[in-house]
Every structure is written in C-alpha cells, then in structure tokens.
Protein backbone atom coordinates (compact mmCIF):
# COMPACT_ATOMS: atom_id res chain seq x y z
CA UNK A 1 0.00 0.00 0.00
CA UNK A 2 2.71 2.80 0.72
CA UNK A 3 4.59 1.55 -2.75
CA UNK A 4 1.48 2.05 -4.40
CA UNK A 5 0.78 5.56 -2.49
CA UNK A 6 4.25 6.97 -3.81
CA UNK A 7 3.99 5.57 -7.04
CA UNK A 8 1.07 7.99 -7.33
CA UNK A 9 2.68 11.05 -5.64
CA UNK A 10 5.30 10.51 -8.00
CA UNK A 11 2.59 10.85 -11.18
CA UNK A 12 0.87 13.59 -10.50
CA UNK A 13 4.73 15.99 -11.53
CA UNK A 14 4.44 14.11 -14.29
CA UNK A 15 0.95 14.51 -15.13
CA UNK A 16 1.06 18.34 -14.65
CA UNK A 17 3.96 18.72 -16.98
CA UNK A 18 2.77 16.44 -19.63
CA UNK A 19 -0.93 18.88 -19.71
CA UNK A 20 1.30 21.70 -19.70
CA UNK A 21 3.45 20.48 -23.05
CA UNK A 22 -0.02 19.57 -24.34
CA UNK A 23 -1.70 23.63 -23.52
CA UNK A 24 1.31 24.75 -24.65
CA UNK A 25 1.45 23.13 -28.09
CA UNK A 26 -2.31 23.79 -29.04
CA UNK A 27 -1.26 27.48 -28.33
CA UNK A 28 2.01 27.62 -30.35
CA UNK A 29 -0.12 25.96 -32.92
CA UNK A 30 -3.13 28.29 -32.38
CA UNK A 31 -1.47 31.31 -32.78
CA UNK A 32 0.59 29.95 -36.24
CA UNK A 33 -3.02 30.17 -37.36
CA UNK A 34 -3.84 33.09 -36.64
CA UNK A 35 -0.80 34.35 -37.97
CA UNK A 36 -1.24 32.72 -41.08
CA UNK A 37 -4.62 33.89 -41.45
CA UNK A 38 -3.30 37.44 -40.65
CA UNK A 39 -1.04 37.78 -43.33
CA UNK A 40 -3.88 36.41 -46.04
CA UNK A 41 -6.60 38.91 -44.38
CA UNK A 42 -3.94 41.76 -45.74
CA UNK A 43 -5.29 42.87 -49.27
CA UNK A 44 -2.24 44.78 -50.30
CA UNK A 45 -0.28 41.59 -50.18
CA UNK A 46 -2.99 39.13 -52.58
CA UNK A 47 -3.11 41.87 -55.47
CA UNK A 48 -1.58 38.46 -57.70
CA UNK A 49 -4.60 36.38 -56.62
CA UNK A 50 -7.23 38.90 -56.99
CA UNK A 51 -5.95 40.02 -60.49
CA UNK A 52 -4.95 36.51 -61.83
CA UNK A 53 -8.40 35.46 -62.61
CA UNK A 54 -6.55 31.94 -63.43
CA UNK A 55 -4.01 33.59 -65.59
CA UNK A 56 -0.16 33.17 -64.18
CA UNK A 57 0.92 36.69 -62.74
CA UNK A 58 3.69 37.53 -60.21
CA UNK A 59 3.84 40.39 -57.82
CA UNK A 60 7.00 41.81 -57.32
CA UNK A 61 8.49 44.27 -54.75
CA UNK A 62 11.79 46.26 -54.93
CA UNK A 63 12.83 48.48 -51.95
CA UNK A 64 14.94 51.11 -52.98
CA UNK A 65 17.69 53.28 -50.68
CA UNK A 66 17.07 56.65 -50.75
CA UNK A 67 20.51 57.08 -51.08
CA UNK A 68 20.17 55.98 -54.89
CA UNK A 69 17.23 59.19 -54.94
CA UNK A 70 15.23 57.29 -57.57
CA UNK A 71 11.86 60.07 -58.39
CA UNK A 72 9.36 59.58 -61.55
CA UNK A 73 11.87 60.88 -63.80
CA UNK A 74 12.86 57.28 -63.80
CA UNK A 75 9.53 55.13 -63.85
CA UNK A 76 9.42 55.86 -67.18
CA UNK A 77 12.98 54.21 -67.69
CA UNK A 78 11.46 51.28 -65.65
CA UNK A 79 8.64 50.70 -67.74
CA UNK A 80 10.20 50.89 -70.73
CA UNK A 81 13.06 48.58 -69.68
CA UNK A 82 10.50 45.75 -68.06
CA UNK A 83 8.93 46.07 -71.50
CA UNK A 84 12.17 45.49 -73.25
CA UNK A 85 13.01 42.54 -71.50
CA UNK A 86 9.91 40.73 -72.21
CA UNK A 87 10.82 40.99 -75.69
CA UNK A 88 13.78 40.37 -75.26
CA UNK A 89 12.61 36.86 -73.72
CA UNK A 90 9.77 36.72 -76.46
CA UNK A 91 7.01 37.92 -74.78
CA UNK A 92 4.84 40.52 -75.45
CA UNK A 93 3.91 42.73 -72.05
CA UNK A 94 3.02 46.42 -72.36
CA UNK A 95 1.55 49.26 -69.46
CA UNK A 96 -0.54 50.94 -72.01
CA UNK A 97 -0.75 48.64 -75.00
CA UNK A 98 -2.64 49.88 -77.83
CA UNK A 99 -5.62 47.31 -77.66
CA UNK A 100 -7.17 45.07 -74.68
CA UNK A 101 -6.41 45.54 -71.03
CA UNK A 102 -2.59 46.20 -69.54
CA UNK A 103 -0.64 43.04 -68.63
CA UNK A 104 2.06 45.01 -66.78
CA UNK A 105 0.89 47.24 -63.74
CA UNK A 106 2.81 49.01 -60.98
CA UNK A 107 2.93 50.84 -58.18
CA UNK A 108 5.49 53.18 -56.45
CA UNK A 109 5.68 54.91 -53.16
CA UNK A 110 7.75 58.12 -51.04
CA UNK A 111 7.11 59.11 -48.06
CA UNK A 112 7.49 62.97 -46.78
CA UNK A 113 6.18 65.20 -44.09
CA UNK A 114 3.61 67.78 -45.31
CA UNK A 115 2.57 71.04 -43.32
CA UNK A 116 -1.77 71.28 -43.70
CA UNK A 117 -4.24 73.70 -42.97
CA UNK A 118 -7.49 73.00 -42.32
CA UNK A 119 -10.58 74.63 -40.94
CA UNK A 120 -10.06 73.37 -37.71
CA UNK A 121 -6.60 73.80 -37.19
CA UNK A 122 -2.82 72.73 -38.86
CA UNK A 123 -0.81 69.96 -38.44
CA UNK A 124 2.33 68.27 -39.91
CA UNK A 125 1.49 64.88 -41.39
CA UNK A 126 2.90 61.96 -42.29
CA UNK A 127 2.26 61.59 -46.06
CA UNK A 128 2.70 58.86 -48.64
CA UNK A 129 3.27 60.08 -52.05
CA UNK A 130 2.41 57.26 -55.11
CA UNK A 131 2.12 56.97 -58.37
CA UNK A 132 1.00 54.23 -60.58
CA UNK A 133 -2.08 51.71 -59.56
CA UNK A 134 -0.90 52.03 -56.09
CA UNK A 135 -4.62 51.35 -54.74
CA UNK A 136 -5.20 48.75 -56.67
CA UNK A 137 -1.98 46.80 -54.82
CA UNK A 138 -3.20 48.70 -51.55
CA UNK A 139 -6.57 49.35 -51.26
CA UNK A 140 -7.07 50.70 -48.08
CA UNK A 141 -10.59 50.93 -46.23
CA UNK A 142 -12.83 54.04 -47.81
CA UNK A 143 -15.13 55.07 -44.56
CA UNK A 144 -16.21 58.15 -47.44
CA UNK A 145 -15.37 59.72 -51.13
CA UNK A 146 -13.15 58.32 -53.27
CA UNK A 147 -9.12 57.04 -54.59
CA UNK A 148 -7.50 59.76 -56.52
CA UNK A 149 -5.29 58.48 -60.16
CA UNK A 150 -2.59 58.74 -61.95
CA UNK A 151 -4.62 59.22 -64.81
CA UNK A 152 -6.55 61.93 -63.33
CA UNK A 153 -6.42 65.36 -64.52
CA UNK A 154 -4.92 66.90 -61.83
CA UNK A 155 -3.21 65.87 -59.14
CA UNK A 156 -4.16 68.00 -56.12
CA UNK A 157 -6.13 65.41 -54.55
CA UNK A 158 -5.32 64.13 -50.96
CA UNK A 159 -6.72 61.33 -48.75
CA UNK A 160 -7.01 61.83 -45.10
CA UNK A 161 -7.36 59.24 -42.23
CA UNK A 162 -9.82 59.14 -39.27
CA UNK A 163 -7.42 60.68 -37.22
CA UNK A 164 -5.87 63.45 -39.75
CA UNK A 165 -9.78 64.85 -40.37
CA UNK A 166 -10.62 64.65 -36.81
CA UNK A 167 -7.10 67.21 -36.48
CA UNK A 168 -7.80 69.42 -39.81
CA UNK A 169 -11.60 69.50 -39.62
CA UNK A 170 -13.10 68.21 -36.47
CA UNK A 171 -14.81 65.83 -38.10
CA UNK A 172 -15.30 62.99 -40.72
CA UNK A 173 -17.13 64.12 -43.05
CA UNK A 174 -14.95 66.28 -44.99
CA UNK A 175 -15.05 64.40 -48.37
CA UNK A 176 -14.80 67.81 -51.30
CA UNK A 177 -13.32 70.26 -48.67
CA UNK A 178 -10.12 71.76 -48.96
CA UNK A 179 -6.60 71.36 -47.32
CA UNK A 180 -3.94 74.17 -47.92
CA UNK A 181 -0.20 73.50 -48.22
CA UNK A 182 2.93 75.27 -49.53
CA UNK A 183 -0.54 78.29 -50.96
CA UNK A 184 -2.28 75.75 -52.88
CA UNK A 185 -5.25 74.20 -52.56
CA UNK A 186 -5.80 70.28 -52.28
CA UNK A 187 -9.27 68.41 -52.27
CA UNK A 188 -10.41 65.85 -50.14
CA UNK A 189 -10.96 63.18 -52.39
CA UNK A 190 -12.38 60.94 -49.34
CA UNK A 191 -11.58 59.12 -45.83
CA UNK A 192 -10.31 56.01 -45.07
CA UNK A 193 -9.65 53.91 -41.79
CA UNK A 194 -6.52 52.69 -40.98
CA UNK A 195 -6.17 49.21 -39.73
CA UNK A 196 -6.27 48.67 -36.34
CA UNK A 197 -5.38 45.29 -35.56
CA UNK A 198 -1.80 44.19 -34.35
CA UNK A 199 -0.60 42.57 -37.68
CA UNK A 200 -1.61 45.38 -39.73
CA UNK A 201 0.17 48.28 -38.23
CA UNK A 202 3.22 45.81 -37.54
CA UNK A 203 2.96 45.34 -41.35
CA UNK A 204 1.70 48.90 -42.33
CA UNK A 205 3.76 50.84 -39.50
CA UNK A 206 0.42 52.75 -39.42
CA UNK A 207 0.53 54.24 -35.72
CA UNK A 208 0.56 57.76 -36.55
CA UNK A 209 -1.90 59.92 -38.35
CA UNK A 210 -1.59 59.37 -42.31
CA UNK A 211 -2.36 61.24 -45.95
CA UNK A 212 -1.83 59.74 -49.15
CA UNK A 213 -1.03 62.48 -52.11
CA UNK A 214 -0.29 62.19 -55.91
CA UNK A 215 3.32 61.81 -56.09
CA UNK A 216 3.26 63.97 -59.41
CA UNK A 217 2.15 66.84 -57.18
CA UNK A 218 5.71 67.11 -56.54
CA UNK A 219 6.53 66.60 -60.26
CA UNK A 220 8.07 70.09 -60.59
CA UNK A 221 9.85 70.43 -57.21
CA UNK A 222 13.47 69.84 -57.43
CA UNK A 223 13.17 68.57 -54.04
CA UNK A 224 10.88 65.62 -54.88
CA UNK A 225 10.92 62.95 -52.30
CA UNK A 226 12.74 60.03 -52.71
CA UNK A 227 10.34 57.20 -54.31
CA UNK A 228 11.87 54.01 -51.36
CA UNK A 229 9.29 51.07 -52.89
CA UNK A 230 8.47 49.74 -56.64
CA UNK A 231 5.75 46.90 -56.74
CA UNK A 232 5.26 45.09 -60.19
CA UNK A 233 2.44 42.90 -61.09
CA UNK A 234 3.75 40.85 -64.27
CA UNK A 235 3.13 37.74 -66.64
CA UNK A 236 4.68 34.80 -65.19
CA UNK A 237 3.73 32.15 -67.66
CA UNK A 238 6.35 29.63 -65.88
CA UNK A 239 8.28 29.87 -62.77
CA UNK A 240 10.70 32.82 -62.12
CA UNK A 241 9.95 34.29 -65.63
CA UNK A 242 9.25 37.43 -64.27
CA UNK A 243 11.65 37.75 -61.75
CA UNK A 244 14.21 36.89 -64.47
CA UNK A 245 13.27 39.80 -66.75
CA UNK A 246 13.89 41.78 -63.95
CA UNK A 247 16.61 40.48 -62.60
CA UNK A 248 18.14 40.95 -66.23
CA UNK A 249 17.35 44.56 -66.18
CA UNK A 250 20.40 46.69 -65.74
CA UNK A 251 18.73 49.64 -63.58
CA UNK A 252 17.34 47.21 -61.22
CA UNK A 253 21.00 45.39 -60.58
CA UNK A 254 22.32 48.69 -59.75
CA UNK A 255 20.44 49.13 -57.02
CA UNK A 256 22.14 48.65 -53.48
C-alpha cells in the first residue's frame, strides 16, 4: 500500500507537466493560425490572386535606398526597360498597349512630411506620395469619397485618415473640402480607416496619423521625395519568368 501511495505522488509531476506540453502546443499551434490567417486577411499583399483570374501573374516588390534618390523621372525608364526585357525573352507585355487591357501594372511609393491647414486647425502629417495603380496593390478601407489616379487630370487630390480629419476639420465628413499647403489648394478626395489590428500596423507601420497624395504633385519640385518602394504585377507564364526579366534589367542590378 505505501509503494502504491508513492507511485502515485510521483505521477501527479508528471501529469502536470505532460498537460502543460499539451496547452502549450495547441497554443504555439493556435497562434501559427492566426498568424497565417493574418497575413492572407492583408489585401495589399494578394493583389496576384485577386488580379490573376486563373491567368499566371507575379507580384513583385523592390525596396529602394534613398541614397540611390530614384523620383518619376525614372519610372518611365522602368517601364520601358521591363517592357524590353519581355521581348527580349519573347514575350509581349506592355503598361498601355494599344488594344485590350494592360498586362504590366505598378505601383510606387515616397514618403514625406507635409505642413496642412485646415478649418479646424494645422498639423504636420505623415504623407505617402504614389504613383501608378498604387490602390489597386493597396486598397485601403474608404469610410467616405473616393481614390485619386494617376490618370486623373490633376493631381491636387489628398486622402485623409480618421485621425488626420478629426485634427484638420473636427470631423469625418470632410469628403470635397479643402486642405492648404505650400498656398495651394488640395481636395479631399475621401476618408479612409486605418487598420487597427496588431498585424496590420506591424505590417503597415500605421501608428501615426496618415495622408496619401499624388506623387506627381511634386513633379516640378526639385526637391521631390525620394520614391523608397516599386511593386510590379507581371506575366509569369512559368516559374521565375518574371523575376528573371527583372533580374536581367540593368537599372534594377544597380540598385544597393
């Protein structure tokens, strides 16, 4: 009886450290999952699946050191050489092609510091400046209004965050009012919410106050920003074609 009677006190250790290896597997794997699930929620990183449409595309990012001061004097240079070296590889790929819908798209981004005025007060925001189909590869949440283009007319439109119209205007509903900066006048083309949740701003760095502006509303300042990000949505007809155009692309090796 006393054998027995230790034999037990010496289980029970046991017992509690084999449930806790079990709890603390199911939550290693539980929170892989919600990871996982995380990083799929995140629209700006499935532009390739929602574009594809069963075709074979590749998204492709470049980060770029400011130190190499790339602006949109040379996206032209990059379109035209990604274009090149498709023929090159015998393939025809075009931006703008003269009939049916673009098989090459992009995206580029700067970020700055602008000074704004609005009728409730003035604040210096962060601001992303892009060019290309930037919303399509990011389209963040519209609470109100609208995207602005790189094919619009003019470029002096601006889109505010929550917390950036609650700062220039005191409220939300601002969509068609007016910002100033530098004596012009910029229009609120709408309002959009910035993701809250932990994986988004770890992926978005999104804990400040935000405006997004047409970078070609710098196109005549020779102090344009520096553009730091180039996203490329492609044909990849078989594995690493696209990445091996650009790869073969001179500009792009240069880069640091």
């Amino acid at each position: 009886m006393e054998e027995n009677a230790k034999k037990k006190k010496l289980n029970i250790p046991r017992l509690v450290m084999l449930a806790t290896g079990v709890l603390l597997a199911l939550l290693v794997g539980i929170f892989a999952l919600v990871l996982e699930a995380g990083k799929k929620s995140l629209t700006d990183q499935t532009l390739v699946n929602r574009w594809s449409d069963g075709k074979e595309f590749a998204q492709i990012s470049l980060f770029i050191s400011p130190s190499q001061y790339v602006t949109n004097d040379e996206i032209g240079l990059y379109r035209h050489e990604i274009e090149s070296g498709y023929k090159t590889k015998g393939m025809v790929a075009a931006f703008e092609p003269e009939t049916g819908n673009p098989n090459l798209m992009d995206a580029y981004m700067a970020t700055t510091t602008m000074d704004l005025k609005g009728e409730y007060g003035s604040k210096t925001l962060d601001t992303f400046c892009v060019g290309g189909d930037f919303f399509l590869f990011h389209p963040v949440r519209l609470l109100s209004g609208n995207y602005f283009s790189e094919d619009d007319l003019m470029h002096d439109y601006i889109l505010l965050d929550e917390e950036a119209a609650w700062d220039l205007f005191g409220g939300t509903d601002v969509a068609g009012k007016k910002v100033e900066w530098n004596d012009m006048e910029l229009v609120v083309a709408g309002i959009y919410r910035r993701e809250s949740g932990e994986i988004e701003t770890l992926a978005a760095g999104n804990s400040e106050p935000k405006v997004f502006v047409s970078y070609d509303l710098f196109k005549y300042d020779p102090a344009k920003p520096a553009i730091t990000s180039y996203e490329l949505l492609a044909p990849n007809p078989i594995k690493n074609y696209a990445t091996d155009v650009v790869n073969s692309i001179t500009v792009f090796r240069m880069m640091p």
